[in-house]
N, C-alpha and C. Protein backbone atom coordinates (compact mmCIF):
# COMPACT_ATOMS: atom_id res chain seq x y z
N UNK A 1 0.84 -1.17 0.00
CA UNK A 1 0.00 0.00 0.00
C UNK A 1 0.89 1.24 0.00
N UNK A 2 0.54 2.28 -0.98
CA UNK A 2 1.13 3.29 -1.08
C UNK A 2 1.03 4.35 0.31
N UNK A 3 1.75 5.16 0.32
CA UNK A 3 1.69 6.00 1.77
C UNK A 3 0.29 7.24 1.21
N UNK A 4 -0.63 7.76 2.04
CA UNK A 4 -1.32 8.78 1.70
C UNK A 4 -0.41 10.04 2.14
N UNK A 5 -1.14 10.48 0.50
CA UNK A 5 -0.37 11.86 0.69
C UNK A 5 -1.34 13.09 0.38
N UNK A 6 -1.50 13.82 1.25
CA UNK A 6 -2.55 14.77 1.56
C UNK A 6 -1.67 15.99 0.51
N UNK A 7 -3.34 17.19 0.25
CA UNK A 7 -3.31 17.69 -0.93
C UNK A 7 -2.68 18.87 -0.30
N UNK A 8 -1.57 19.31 -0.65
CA UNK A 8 -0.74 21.47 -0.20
C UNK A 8 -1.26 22.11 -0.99
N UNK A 9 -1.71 23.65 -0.80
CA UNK A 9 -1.58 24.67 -1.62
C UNK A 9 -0.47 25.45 -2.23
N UNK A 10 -0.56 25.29 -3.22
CA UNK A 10 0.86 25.83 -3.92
C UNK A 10 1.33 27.13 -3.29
N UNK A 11 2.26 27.22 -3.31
CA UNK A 11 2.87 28.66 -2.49
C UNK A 11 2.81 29.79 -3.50
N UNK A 12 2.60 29.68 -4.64
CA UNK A 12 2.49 31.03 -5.55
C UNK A 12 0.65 31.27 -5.89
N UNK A 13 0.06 30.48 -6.54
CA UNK A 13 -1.38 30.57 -6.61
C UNK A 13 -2.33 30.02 -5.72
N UNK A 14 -2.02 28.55 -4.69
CA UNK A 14 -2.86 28.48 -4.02
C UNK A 14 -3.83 27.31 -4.55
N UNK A 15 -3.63 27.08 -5.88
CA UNK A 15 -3.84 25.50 -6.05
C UNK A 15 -3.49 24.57 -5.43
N UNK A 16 -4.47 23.29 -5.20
CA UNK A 16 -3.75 22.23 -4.42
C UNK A 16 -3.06 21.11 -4.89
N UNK A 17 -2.11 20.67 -4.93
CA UNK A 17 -1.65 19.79 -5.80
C UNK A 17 -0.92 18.53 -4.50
N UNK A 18 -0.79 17.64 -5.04
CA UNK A 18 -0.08 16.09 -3.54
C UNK A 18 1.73 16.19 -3.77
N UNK A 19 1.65 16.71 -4.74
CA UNK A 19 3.23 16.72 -4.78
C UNK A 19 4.23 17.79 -4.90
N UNK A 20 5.50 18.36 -4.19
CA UNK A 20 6.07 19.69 -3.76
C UNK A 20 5.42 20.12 -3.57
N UNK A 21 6.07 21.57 -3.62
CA UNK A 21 4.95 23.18 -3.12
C UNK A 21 4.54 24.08 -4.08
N UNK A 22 4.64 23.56 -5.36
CA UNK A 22 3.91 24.35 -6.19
C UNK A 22 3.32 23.51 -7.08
N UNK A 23 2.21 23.80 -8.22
CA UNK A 23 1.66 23.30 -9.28
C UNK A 23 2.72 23.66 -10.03
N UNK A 24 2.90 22.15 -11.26
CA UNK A 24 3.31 22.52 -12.45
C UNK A 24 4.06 23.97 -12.94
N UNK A 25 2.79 24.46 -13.67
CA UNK A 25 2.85 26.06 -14.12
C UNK A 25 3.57 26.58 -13.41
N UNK A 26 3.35 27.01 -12.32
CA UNK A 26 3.84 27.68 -11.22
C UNK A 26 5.31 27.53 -10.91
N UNK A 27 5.80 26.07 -10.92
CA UNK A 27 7.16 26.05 -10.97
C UNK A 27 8.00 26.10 -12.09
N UNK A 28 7.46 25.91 -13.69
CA UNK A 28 7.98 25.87 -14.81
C UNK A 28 8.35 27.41 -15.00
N UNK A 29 7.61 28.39 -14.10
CA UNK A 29 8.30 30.33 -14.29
C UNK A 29 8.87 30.58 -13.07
N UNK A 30 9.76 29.91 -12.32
CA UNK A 30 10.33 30.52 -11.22
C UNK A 30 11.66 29.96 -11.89
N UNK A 31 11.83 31.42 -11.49
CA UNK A 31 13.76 31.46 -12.30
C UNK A 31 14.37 31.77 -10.85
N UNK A 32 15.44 31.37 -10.85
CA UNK A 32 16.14 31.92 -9.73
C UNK A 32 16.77 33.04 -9.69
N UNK A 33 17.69 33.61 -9.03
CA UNK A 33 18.38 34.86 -9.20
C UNK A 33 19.77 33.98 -9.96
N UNK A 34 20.52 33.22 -9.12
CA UNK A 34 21.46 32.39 -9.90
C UNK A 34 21.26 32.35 -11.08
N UNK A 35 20.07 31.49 -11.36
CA UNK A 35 19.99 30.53 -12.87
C UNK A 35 19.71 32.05 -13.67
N UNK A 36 19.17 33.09 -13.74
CA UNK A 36 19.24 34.39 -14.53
C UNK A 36 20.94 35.20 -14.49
N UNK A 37 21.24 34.98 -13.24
CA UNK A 37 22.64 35.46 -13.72
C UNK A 37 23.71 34.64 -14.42
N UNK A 38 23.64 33.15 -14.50
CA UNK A 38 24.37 32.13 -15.10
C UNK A 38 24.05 32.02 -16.62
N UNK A 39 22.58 31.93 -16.73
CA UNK A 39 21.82 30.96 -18.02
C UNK A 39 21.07 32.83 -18.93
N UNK A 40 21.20 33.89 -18.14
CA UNK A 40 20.06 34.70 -18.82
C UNK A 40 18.93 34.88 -18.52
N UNK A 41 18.08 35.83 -19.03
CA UNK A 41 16.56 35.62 -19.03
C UNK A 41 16.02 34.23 -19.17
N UNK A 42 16.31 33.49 -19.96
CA UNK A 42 16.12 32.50 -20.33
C UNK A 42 15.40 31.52 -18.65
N UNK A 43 14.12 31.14 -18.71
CA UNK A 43 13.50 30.64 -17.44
C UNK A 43 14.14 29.80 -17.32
N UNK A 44 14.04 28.52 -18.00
CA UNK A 44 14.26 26.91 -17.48
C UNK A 44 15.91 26.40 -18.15
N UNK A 45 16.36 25.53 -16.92
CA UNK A 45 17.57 25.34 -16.66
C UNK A 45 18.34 24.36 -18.21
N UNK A 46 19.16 24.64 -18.18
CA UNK A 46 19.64 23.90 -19.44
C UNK A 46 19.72 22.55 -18.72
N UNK A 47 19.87 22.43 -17.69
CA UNK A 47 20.14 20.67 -17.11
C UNK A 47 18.74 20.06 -17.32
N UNK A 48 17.60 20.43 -17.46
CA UNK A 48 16.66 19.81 -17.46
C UNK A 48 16.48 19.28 -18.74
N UNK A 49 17.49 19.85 -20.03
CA UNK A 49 17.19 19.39 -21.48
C UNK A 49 17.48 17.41 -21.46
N UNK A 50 16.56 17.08 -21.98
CA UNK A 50 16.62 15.48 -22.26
C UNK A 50 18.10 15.12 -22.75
N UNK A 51 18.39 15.32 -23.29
CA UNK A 51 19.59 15.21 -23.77
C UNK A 51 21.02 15.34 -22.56
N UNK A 52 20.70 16.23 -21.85
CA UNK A 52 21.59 16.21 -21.13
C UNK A 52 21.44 15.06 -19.89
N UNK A 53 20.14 15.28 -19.48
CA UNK A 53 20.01 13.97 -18.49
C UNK A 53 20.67 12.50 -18.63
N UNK A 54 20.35 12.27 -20.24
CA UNK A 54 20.54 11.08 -21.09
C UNK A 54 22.23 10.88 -20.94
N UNK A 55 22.82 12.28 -21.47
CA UNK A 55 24.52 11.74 -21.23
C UNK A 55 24.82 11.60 -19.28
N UNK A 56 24.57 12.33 -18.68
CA UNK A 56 24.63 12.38 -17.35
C UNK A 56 24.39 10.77 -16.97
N UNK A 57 22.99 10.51 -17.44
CA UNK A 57 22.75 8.63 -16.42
C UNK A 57 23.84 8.36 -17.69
N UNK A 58 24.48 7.99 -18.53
CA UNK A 58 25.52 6.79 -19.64
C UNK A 58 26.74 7.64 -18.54
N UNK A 59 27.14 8.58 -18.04
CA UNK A 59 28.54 8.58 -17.53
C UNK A 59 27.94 8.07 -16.30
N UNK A 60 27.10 7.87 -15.50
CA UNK A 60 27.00 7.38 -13.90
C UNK A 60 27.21 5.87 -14.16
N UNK A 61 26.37 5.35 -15.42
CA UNK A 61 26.51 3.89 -15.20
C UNK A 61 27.95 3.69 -15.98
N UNK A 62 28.75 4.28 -16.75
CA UNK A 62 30.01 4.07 -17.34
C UNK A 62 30.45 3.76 -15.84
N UNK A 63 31.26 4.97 -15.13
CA UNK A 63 31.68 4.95 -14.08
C UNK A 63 30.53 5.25 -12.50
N UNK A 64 30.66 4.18 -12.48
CA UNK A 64 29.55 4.26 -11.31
C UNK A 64 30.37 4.45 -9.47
N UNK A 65 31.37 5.25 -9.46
CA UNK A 65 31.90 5.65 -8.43
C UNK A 65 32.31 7.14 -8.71
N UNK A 66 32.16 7.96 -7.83
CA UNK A 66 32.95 9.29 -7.88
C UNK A 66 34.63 9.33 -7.74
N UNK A 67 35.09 10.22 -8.80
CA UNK A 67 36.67 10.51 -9.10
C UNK A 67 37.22 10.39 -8.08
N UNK A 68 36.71 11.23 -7.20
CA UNK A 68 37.26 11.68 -6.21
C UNK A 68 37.30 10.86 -4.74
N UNK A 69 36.52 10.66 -4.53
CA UNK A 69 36.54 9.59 -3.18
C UNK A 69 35.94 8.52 -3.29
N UNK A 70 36.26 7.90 -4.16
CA UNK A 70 35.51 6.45 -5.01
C UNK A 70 34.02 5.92 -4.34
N UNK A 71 33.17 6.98 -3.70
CA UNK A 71 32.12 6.58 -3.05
C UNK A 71 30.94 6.15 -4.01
N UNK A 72 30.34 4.94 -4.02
CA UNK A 72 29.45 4.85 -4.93
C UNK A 72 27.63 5.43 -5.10
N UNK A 73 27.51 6.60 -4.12
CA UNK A 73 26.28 6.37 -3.65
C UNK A 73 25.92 7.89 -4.09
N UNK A 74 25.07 8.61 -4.76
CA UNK A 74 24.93 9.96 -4.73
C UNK A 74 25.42 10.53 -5.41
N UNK A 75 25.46 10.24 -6.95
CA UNK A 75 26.67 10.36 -7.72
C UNK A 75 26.10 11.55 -8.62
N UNK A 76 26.98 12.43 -8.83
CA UNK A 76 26.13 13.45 -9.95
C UNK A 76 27.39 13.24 -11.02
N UNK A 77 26.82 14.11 -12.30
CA UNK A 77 28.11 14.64 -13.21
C UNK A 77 28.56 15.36 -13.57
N UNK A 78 29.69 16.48 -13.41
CA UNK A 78 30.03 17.57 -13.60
C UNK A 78 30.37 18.07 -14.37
N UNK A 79 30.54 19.16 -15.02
CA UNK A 79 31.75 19.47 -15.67
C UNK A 79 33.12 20.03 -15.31
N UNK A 80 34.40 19.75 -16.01
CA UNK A 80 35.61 19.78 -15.68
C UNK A 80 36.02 21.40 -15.51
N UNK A 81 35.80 21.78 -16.50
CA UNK A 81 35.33 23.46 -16.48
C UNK A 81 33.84 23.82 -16.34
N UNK A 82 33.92 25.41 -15.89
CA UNK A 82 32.75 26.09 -15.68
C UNK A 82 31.85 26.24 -16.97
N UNK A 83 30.64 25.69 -17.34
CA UNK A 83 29.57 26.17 -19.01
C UNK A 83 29.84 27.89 -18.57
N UNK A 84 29.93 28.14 -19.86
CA UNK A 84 29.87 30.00 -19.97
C UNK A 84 28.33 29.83 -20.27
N UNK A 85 27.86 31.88 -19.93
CA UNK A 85 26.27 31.32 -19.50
C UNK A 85 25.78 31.28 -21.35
N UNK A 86 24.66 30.72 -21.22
CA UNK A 86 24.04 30.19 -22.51
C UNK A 86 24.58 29.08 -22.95
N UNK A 87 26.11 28.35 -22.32
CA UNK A 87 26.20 26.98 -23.33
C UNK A 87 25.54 25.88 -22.73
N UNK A 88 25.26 25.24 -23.73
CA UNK A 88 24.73 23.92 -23.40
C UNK A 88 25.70 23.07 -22.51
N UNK A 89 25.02 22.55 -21.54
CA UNK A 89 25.27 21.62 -20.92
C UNK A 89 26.20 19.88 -21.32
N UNK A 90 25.68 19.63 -22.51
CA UNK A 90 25.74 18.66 -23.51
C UNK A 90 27.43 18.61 -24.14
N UNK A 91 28.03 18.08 -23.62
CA UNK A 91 29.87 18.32 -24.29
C UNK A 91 30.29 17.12 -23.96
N UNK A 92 31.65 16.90 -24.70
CA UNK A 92 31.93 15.45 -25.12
C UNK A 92 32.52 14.90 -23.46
N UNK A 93 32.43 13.54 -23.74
CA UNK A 93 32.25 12.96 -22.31
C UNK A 93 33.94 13.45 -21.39
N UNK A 94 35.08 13.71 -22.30
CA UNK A 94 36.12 13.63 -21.66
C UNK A 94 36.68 14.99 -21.18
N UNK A 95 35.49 15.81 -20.78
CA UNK A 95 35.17 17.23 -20.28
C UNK A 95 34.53 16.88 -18.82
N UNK A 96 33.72 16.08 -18.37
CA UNK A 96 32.99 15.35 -17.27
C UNK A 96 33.54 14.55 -16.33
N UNK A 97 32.81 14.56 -15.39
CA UNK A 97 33.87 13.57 -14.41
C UNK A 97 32.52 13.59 -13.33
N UNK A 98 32.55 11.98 -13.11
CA UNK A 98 31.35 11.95 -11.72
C UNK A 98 32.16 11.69 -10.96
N UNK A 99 30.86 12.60 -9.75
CA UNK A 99 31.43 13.20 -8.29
C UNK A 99 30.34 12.71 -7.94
N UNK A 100 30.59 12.05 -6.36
CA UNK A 100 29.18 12.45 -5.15
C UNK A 100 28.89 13.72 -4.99
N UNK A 101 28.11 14.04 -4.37
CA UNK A 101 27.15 14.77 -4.45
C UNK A 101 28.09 16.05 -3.36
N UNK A 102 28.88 15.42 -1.74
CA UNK A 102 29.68 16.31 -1.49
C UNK A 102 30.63 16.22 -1.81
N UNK A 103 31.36 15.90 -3.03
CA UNK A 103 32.33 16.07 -3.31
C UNK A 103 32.60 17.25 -4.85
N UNK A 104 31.50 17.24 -5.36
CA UNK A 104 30.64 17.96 -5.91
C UNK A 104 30.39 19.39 -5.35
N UNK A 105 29.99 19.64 -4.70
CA UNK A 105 29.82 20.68 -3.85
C UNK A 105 30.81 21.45 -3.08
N UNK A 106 32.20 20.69 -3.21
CA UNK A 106 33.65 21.12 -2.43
C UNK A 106 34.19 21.94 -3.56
N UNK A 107 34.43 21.19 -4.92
CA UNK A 107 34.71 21.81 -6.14
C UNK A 107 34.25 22.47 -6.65
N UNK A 108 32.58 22.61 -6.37
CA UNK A 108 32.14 24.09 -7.49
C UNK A 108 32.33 25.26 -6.08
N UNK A 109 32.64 24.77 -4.96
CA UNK A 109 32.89 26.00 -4.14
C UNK A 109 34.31 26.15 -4.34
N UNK A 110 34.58 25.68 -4.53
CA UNK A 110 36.51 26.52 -4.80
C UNK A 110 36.52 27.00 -6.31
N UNK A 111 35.78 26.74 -7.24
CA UNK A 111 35.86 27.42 -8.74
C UNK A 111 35.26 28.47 -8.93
C-alpha cells in the first residue's frame, strides 16, 4: 500500500496539488536569481534538457563511483570546467567527471 499523501496549496497561486509546493505552471516560471545570472533571461535550466540527463545517467553507469573519493552512492556529473552562460550543458564525455554529491559541492565552491 502506497503511503497517503494529503493535498498542499501551492505557495504562488494556491492550487492544491499532492506533490512539492507548487503546481506545475507555477514552478515551470520561477527562475532563480542564480539561474538568470548564469543561463540569462532565459526561465528553465539547461540541465533539465533530455539530452543532457541522457549523457549524465551513460557517464553514472560508465563509471559508477565518484573521481574523487571512489564513493558509490549519490553520484552526480560535472563538468571539468565552468559552461559560460548560454552553453549547453551537452559536451563530449572527456570534459565530465562523476562526483558524489559532497564532493561535488567542495569543487564548485573553490571554482
Amino acid at each position: 500500500m502506497s503511503p497517503l499523501r494529503f493535498a498542499r496549496a501551492c505557495l504562488t497561486c494556491g492550487i492544491l496539488q499532492r506533490v512539492g509546493n507548487r503546481c506545475q505552471p507555477c514552478a515551470n516560471k520561477i527562475v532563480t536569481k542564480r539561474e538568470r545570472e548564469r543561463y540569462g533571461p532565459v526561465g528553465r535550466s539547461p540541465y533539465a534538457d533530455p539530452a543532457w540527463r541522457k549523457l549524465s545517467r551513460e557517464m553514472r553507469e560508465e563509471f559508477p563511483w565518484c573521481f574523487a573519493c571512489r564513493a558509490t552512492t549519490d553520484l552526480t556529473v560535472d563538468h571539468i570546467t565552468p559552461l559560460l552562460p548560454g552553453q549547453s550543458p551537452v559536451v563530449p564525455k572527456h570534459l565530465l567527471a562523476v562526483l558524489c554529491r559532497s564532493c561535488h559541492g567542495k569543487k564548485t565552491k573553490h571554482t
